[in-house]
Protein backbone atom coordinates (compact mmCIF):
# COMPACT_ATOMS: atom_id res chain seq x y z
CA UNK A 1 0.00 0.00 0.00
CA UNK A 2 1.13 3.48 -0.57
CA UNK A 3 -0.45 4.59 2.36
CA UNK A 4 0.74 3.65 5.38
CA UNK A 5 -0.28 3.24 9.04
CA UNK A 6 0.92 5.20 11.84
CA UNK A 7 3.57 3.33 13.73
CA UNK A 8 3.69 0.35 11.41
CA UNK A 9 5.75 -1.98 13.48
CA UNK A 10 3.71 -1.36 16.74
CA UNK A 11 0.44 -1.74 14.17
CA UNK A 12 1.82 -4.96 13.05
CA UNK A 13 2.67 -6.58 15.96
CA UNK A 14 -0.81 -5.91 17.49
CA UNK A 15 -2.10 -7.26 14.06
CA UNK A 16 0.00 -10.83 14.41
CA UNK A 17 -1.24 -11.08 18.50
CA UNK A 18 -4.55 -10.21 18.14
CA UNK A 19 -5.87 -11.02 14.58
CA UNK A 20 -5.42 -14.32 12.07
CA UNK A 21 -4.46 -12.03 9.10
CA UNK A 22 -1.33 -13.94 7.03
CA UNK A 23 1.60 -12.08 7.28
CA UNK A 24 1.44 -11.29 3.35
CA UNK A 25 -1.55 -9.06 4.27
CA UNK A 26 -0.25 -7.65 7.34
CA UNK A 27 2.80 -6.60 5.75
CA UNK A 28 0.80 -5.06 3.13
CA UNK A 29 -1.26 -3.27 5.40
CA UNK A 30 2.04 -2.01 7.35
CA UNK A 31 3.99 -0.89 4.46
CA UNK A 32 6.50 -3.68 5.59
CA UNK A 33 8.15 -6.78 4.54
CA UNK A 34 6.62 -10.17 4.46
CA UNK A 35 10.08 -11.46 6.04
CA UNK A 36 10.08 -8.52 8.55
CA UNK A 37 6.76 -9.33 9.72
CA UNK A 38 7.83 -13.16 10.43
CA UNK A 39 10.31 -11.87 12.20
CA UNK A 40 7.87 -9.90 14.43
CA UNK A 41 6.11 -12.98 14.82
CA UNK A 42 8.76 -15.20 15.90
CA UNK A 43 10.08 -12.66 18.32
CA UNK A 44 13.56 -11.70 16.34
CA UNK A 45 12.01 -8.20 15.52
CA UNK A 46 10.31 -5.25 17.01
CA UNK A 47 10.89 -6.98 20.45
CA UNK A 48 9.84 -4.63 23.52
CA UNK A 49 8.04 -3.25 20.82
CA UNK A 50 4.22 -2.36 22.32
CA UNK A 51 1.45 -2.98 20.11
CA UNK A 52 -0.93 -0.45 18.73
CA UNK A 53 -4.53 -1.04 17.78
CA UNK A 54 -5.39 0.26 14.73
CA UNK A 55 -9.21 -0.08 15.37
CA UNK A 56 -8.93 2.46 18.43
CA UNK A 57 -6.67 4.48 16.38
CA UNK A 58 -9.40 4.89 13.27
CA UNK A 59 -7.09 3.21 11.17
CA UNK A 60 -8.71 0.05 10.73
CA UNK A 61 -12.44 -1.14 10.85
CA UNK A 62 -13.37 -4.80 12.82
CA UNK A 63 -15.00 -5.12 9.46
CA UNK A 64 -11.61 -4.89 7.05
CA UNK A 65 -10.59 -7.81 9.91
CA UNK A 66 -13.32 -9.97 9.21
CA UNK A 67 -12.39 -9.46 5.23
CA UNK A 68 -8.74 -10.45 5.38
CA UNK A 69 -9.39 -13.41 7.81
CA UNK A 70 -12.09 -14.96 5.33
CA UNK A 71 -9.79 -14.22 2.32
CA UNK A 72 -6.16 -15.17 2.58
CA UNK A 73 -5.76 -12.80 -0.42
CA UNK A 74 -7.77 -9.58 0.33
CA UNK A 75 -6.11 -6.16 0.93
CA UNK A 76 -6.64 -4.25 3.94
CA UNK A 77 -7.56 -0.95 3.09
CA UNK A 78 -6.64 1.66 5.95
CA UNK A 79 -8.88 3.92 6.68
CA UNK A 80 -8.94 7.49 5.39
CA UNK A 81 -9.38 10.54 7.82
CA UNK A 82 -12.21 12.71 7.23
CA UNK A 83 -10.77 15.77 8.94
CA UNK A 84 -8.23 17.51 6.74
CA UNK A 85 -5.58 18.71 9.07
CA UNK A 86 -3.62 22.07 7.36
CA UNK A 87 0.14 21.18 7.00
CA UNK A 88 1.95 24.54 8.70
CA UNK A 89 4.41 25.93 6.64
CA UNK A 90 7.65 26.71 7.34
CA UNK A 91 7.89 30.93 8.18
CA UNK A 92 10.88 32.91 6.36
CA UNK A 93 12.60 33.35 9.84
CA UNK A 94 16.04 32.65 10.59
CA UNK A 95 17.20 29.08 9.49
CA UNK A 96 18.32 26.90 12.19
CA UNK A 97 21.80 26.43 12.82
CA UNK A 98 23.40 23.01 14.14
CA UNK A 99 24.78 23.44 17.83
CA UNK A 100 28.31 22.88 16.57
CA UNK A 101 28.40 24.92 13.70
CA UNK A 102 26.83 28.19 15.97
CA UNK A 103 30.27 29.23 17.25
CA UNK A 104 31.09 29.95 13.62
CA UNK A 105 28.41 32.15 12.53
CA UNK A 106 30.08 35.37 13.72
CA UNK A 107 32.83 34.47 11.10
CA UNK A 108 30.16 33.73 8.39
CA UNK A 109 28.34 37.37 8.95
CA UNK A 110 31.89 39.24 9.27
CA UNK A 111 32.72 37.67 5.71
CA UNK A 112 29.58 38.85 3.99
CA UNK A 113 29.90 42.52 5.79
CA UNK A 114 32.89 42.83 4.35
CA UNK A 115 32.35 41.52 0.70
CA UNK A 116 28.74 41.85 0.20
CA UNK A 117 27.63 45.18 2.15
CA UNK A 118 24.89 45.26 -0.48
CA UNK A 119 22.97 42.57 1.58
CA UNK A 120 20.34 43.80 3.83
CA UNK A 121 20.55 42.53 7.14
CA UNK A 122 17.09 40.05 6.51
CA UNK A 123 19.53 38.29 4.08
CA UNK A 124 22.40 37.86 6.16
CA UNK A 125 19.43 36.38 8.93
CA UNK A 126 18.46 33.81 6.23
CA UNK A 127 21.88 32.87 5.03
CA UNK A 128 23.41 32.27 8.33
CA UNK A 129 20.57 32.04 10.70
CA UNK A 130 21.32 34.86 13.42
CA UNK A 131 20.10 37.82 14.30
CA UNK A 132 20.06 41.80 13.79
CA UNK A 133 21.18 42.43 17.41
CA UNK A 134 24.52 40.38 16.34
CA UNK A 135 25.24 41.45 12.79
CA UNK A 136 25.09 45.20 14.67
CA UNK A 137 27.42 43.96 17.44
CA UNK A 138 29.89 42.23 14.76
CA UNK A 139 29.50 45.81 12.64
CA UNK A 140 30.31 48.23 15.01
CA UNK A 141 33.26 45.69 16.54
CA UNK A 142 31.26 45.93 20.29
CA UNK A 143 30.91 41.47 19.92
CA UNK A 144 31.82 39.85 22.97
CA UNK A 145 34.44 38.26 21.39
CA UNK A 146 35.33 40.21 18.45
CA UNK A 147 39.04 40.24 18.63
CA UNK A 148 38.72 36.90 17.67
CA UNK A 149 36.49 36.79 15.25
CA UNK A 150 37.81 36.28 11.89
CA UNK A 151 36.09 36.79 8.15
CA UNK A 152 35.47 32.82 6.58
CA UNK A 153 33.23 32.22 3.63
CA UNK A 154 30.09 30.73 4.99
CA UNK A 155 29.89 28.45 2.06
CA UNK A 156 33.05 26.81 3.59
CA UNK A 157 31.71 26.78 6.74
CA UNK A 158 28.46 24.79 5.70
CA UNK A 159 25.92 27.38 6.85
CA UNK A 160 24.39 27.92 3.09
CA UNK A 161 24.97 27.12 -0.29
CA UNK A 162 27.04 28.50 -3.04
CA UNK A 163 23.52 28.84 -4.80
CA UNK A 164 22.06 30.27 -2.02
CA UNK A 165 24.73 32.94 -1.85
CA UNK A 166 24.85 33.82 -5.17
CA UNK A 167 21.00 34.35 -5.41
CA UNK A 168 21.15 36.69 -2.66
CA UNK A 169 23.99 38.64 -3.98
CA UNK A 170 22.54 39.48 -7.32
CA UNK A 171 19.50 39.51 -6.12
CA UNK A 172 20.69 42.44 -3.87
CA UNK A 173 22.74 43.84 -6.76
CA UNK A 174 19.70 44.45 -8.85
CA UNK A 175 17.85 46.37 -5.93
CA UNK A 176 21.01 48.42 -5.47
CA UNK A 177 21.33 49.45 -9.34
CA UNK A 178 24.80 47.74 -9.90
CA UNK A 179 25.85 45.38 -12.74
CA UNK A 180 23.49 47.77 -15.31
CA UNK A 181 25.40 48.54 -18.29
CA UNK A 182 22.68 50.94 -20.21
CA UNK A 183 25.42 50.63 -23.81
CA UNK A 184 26.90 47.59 -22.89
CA UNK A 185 27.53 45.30 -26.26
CA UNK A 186 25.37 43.10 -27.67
CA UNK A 187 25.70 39.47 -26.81
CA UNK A 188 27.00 37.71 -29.30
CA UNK A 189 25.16 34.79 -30.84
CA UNK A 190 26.15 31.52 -33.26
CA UNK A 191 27.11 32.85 -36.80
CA UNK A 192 24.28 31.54 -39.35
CA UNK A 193 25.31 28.63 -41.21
CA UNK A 194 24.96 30.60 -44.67
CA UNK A 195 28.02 33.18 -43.57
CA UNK A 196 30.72 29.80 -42.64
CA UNK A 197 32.76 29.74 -45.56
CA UNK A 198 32.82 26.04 -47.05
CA UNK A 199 29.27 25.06 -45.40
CA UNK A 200 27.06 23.79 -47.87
CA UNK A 201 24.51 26.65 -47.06
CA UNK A 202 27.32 29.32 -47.73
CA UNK A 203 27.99 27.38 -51.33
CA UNK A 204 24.24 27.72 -51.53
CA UNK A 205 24.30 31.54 -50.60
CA UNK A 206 26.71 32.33 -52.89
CA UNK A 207 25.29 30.27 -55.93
CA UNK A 208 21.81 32.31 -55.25
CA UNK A 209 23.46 36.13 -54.93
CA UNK A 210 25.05 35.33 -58.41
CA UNK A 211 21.69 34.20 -59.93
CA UNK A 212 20.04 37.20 -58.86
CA UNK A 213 23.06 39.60 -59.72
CA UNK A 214 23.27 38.17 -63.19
CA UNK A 215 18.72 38.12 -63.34
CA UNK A 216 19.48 41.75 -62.65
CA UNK A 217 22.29 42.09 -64.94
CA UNK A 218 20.24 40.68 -67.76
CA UNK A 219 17.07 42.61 -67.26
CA UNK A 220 18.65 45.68 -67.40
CA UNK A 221 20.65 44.94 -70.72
CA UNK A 222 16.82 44.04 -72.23
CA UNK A 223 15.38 47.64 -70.86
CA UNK A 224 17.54 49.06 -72.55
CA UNK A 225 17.91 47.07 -76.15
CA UNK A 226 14.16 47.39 -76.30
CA UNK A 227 14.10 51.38 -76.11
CA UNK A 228 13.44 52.57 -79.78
CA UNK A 229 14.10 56.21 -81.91
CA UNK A 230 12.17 57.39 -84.57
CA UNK A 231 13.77 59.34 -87.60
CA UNK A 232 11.88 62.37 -86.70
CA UNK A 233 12.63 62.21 -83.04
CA UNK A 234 15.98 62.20 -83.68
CA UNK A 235 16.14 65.60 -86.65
CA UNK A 236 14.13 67.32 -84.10
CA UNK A 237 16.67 66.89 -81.68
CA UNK A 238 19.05 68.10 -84.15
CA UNK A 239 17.13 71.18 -85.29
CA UNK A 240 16.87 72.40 -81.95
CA UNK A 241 20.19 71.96 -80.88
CA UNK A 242 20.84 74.43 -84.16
CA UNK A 243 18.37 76.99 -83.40
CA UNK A 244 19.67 77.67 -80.29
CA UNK A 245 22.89 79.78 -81.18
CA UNK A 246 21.04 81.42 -84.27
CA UNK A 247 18.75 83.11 -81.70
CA UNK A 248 21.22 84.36 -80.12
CA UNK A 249 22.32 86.57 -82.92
CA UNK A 250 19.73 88.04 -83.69
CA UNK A 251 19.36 89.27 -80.34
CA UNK A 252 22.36 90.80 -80.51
């Protein structure tokens, strides 16, 4: 079953005492192993173990019981509870420090003071898991023991991740302004395959900008073979280009 009991061992040793259920079914029932539940029964496992009745508990009806003990190869089905009980979620307070790793949090927070001023002192409370009263005690050098504390990455140290830290740098970076370059260059992308010299689309490329240079070539030799001039068009010209200085004599 995917769903299993509360306290499975203590559920399945009350199940082998009290009931005739085969220990395929109790093991079922219990999320366990068929072996392990032999082993219950024979005393090698779960000893000084109490048992736990799953009918008391609501886990289990006397009916279900009945079920399995007729039919060797039935399936318990535990019950489900009808009151939906809201999971509490975590709060974004400090993260909790291990006893033996608290001793080196005043190390952690005078490393990011000194490298990271950016960060707000909310971040420096989630990265390392103190407090405002101590980041202003290791700031202002008035910590108990601040001659010997001594800047250490608190990556290094195991209070956060490199991840973590990051995040919360540029994260802080971006609220600060810093790292905008309004005319910084372009990023520069994969060249297309049609400007790599020797690719097949370049050949390609090449072989279709000298079809359409010689298309254009060729139409414009046909414009202007097809323009024609009539006789008379062209004595007009003439005559006018002859007129021209003969009125300016008599002008004169």
């Amino acid at each position: 079953m995917s769903n299993a009991p509360l306290m499975p061992k203590a559920t399945a040793v009350w199940l082998v005492e009290n009931t005739a259920l085969t220990f395929r079914q109790i093991a079922d029932y219990c999320n366990l192993h068929e072996l392990e539940v032999k082993g219950i029964a024979d005393g090698d496992v779960a000893t000084g173990i109490k048992g736990l009745d799953p009918v008391t508990g609501g886990q289990l009806t006397r009916d279900e019981i009945e079920k399995g003990e007729a039919d060797p190869t039935y399936a318990l089905k535990i019950l489900v509870s009808k009151v939906n009980i809201p999971v509490q979620k975590s709060t974004g307070g400090p993260r909790y420090t291990p006893v033996s790793r608290r001793g080196e949090r005043p190390d952690a927070i005078m490393w990011l003071l000194r490298n990271h001023p950016e960060l707000p002192e909310s971040t420096i409370m989630k990265l390392v898991g103190t407090t405002k009263t101590t980041i202003a005690a290791i700031r202002d050098r008035t910590h108990w023991n601040a001659s010997n504390i001594k800047p250490v990455d608190p990556v290094s140290l195991g209070l956060c991740s490199q991840l973590e830290l990051d995040f919360a740098v540029q994260k802080a970076a971006r609220k600060a302004g810093k790292g905008q370059v309004p005319d910084a260059a372009p990023v520069r992308t994969l060249i297309p395959a049609a400007e790599v010299l020797g690719t097949v689309a370049n050949v390609a490329a090449v072989a279709a900008a000298a079809a359409e240079a010689e298309k254009a070539v060729t139409a414009e030799s046909a414009k202007n073979d097809g323009k024609q001039y009539s006789a008379d068009s062209v004595f007009a010209k003439l005559k006018g280009l002859k007129l021209e200085p003969s009125e300016e004599t008599t002008k004169e």
